[in-house]
C-alpha atoms as a PDB file:
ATOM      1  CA  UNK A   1      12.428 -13.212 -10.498  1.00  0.00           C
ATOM      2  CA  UNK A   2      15.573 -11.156 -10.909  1.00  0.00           C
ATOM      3  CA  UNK A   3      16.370  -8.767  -8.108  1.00  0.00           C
ATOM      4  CA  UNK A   4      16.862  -5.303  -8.977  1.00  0.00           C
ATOM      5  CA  UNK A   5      16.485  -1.797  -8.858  1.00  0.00           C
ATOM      6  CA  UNK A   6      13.107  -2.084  -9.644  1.00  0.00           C
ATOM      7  CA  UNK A   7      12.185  -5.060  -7.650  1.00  0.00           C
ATOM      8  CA  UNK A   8      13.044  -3.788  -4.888  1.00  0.00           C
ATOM      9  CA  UNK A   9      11.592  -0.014  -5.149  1.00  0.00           C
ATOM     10  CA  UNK A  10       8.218  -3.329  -6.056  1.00  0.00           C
ATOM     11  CA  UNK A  11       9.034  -4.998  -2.463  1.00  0.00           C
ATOM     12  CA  UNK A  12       8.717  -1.239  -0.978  1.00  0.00           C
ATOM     13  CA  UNK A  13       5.616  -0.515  -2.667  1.00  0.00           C
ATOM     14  CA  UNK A  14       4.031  -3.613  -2.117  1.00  0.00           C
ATOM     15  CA  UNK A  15       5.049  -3.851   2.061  1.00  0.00           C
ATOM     16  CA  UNK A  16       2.992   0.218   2.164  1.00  0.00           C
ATOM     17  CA  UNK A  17      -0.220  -1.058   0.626  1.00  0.00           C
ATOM     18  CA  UNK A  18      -0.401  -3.966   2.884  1.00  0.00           C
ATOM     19  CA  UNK A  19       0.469  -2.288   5.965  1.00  0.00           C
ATOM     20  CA  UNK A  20      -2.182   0.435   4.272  1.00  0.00           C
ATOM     21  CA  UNK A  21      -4.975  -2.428   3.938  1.00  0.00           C
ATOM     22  CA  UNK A  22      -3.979  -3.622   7.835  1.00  0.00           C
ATOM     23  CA  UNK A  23      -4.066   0.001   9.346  1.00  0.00           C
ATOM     24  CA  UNK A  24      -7.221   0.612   7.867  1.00  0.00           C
ATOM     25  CA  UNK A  25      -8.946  -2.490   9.416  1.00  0.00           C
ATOM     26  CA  UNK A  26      -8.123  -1.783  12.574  1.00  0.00           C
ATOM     27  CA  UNK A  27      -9.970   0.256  14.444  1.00  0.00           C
ATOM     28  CA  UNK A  28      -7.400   1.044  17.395  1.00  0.00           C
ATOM     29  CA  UNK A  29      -5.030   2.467  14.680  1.00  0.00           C
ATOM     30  CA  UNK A  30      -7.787   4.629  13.368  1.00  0.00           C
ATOM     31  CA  UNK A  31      -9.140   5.817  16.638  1.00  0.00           C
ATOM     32  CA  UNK A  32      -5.608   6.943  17.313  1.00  0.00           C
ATOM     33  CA  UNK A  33      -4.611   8.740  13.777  1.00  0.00           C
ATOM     34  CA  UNK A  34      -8.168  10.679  14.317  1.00  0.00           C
ATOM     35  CA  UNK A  35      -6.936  11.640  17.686  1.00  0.00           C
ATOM     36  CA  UNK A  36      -2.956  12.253  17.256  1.00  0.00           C
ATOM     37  CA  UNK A  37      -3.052  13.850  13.584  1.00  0.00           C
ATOM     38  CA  UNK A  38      -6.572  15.633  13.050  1.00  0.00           C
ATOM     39  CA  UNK A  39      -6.200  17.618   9.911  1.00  0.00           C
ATOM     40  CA  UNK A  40      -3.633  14.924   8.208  1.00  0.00           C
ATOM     41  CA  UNK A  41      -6.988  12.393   9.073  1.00  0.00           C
ATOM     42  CA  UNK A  42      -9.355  14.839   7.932  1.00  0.00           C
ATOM     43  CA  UNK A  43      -7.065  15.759   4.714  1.00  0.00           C
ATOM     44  CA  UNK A  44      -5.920  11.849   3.983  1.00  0.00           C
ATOM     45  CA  UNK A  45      -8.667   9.334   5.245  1.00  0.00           C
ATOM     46  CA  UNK A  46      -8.428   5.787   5.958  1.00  0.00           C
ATOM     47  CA  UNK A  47     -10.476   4.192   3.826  1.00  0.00           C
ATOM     48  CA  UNK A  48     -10.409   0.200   2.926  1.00  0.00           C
ATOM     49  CA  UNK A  49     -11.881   0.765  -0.885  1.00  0.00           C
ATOM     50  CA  UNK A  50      -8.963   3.103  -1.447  1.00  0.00           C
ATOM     51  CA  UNK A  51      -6.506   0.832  -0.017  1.00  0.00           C
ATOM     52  CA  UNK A  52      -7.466  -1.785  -1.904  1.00  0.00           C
ATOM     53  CA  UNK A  53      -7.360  -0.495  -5.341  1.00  0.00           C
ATOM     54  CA  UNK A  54      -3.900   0.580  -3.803  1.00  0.00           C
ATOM     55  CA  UNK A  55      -3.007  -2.822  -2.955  1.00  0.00           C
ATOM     56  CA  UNK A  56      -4.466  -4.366  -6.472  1.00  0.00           C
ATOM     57  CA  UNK A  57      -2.406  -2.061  -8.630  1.00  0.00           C
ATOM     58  CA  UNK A  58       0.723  -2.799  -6.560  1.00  0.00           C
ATOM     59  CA  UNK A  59       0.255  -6.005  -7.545  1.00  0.00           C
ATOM     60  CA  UNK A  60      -0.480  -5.250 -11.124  1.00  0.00           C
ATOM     61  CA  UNK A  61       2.424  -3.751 -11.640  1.00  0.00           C
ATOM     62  CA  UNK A  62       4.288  -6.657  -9.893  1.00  0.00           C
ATOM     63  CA  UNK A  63       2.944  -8.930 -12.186  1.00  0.00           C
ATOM     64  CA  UNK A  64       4.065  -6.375 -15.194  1.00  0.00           C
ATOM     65  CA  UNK A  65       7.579  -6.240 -13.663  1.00  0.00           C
ATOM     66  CA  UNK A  66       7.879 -10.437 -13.533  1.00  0.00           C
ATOM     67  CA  UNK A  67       6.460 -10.384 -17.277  1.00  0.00           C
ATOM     68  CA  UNK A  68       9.053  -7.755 -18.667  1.00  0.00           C
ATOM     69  CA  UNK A  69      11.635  -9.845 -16.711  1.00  0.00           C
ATOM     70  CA  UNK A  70      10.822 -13.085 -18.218  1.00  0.00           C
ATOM     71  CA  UNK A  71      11.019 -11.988 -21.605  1.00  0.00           C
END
């Protein structure tokens, strides 16, 4: 895989779902973002299905980027 512009904005994209998917398995981290940032938690809530489907099209589009690249 060639590293460029758009691998790395990829690399960024790809390390916030999975720190997404971890923060929203762990319980301490949501006990805290209820508690420290009430109407953000109310207005943008944790939720693993979301982060997921997050996570999957990162990945997606990943495997688009290495695609276009090999061609």
């Amino acid at each position: 895989m060639e590293i460029n512009f758009e691998t790395i904005i990829w690399f960024v994209f790809l390390l916030d779902a999975t720190a997404n998917v971890v923060f929203s398995r762990s319980n301490r981290f949501n006990v805290w973002y209820k508690k420290s940032l009430p109407r953000a938690s109310v207005q943008f809530p944790l939720a693993l299905g979301w982060s997921l489907l997050y996570l999957g099209m990162v990945i997606w589009v990943g495997v688009l980027i290495y695609r276009l690249q090999s061609n």
